[in-house]
Every structure is written in structure tokens, then in C-alpha cells.
Protein backbone atom coordinates (compact mmCIF):
# COMPACT_ATOMS: atom_id res chain seq x y z
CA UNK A 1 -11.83 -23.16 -6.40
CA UNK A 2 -10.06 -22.33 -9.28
CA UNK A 3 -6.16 -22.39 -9.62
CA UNK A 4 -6.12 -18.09 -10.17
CA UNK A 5 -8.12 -17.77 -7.11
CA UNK A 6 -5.71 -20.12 -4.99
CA UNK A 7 -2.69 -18.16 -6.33
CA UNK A 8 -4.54 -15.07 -5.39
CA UNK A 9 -5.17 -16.31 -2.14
CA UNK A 10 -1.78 -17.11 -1.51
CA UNK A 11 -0.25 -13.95 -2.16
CA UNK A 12 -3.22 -12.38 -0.13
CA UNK A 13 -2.04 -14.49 2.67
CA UNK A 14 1.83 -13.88 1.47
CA UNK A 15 1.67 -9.54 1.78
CA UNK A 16 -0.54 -9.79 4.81
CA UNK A 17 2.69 -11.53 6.43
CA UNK A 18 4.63 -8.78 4.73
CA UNK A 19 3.20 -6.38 6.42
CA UNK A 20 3.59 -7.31 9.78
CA UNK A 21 7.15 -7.74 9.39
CA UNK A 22 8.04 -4.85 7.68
CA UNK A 23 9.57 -1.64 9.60
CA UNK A 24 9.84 1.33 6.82
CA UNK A 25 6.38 2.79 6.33
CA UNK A 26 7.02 3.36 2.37
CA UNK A 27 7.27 -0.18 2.02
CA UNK A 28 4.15 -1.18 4.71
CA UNK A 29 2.06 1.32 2.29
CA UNK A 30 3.18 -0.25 -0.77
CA UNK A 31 2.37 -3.98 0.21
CA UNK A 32 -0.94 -2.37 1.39
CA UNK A 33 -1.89 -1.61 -1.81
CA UNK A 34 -1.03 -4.71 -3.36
CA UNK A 35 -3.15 -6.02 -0.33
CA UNK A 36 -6.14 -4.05 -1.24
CA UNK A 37 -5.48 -4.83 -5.24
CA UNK A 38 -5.78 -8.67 -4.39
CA UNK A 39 -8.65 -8.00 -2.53
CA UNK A 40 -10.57 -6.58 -5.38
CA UNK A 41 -9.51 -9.07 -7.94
CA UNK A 42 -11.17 -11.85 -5.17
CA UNK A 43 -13.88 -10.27 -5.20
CA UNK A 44 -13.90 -9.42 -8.90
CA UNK A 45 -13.90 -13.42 -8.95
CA UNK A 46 -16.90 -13.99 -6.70
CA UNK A 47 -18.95 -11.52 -9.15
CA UNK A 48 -18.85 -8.69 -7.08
CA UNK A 49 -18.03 -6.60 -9.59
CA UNK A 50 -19.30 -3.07 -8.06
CA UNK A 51 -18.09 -3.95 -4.48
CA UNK A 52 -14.60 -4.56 -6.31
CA UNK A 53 -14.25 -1.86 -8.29
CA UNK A 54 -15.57 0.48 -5.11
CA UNK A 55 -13.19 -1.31 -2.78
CA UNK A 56 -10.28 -0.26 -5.27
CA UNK A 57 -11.18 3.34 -5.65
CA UNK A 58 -11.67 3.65 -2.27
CA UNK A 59 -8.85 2.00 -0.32
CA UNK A 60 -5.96 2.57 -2.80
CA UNK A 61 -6.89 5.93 -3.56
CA UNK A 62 -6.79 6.97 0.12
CA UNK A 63 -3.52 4.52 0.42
CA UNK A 64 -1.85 6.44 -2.12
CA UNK A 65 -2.38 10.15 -0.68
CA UNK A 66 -1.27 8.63 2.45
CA UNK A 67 1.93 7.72 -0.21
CA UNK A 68 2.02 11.28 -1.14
CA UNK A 69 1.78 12.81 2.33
CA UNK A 70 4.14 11.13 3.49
CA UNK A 71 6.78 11.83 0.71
CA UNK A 72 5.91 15.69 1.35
CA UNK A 73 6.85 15.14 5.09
CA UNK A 74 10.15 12.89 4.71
CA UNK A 75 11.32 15.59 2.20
CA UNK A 76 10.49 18.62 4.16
CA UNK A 77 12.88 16.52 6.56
CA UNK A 78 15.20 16.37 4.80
CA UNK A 79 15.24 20.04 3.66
CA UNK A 80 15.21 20.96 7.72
CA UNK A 81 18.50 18.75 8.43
CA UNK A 82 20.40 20.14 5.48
CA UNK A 83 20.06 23.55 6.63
CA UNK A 84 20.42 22.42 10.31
CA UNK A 85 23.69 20.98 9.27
CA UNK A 86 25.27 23.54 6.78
CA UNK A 87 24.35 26.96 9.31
CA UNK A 88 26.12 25.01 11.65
CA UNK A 89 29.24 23.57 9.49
């Protein structure tokens, strides 16, 4: 093995442990998406090119609408709890 794939490897290894110890669901997508990035550069290593680049497009993308939803829902919220609290202040 070369030393790029060990190092990519260990941070594979490294976010997977992330993730299972993380609580806030921003932060679980992010390290997802560095976990599906390392994944794709592994397998841009072992020559699978296509399934790499496909793997990439496919997981992230979906990862990050996920990101977007749930940005829309934490700020709609937040809009709902400032108007609960200033009718009733």
C-alpha cells in the first residue's frame, strides 16, 4: 500500500468514529461527506475511476440536500419561536 492510501485510510477510519460520537446532526452530515469524499478518493486509487466519480455524485449530492433541508427546517424553527415568544412578551 502506498503511504496516501494509509493516510486515507486512517482518516476513513478517523470520521467513521466521528460519527458515532457526534450528537448535532449538522455536524454528523458534514463528517458524512468527508466520509463519502474519502471513499471516492480510495477508490479513485484502486482505478475505479467511474465507480468513484458515481459514488461522489451520488452520495454527497443527496448528503448535501439533506444539508439544505435541514437548514430550511431549523430556520423555519426558529422563525416559529420568535413569534411564539414576542405575541406573548
Amino acid at each position: 500500500m502506498k503511504l496516501t492510501e494509509i493516510f486515507l485510510l486512517f482518516f476513513f477510519v478517523f470520521f467513521i468514529n466521528k460519527v458515532l460520537s457526534v450528537e448535532k446532526t449538522a455536524y454528523l452530515l458534514v463528517l458524512s461527506i468527508f466520509i463519502f469524499l474519502i471513499a471516492g478518493a480510495l477508490l479513485f486509487f484502486l482505478e475505479l475511476e467511474f465507480l468513484a466519480v458515481s459514488f461522489v455524485m451520488v452520495y454527497v449530492g443527496g448528503i448535501a440536500i439533506i444539508f439544505i433541508f435541514l437548514i430550511i427546517v431549523l430556520e423555519a424553527k426558529l422563525e416559529n419561536t420568535v413569534s411564539f415568544l414576542t405575541r406573548y412578551s
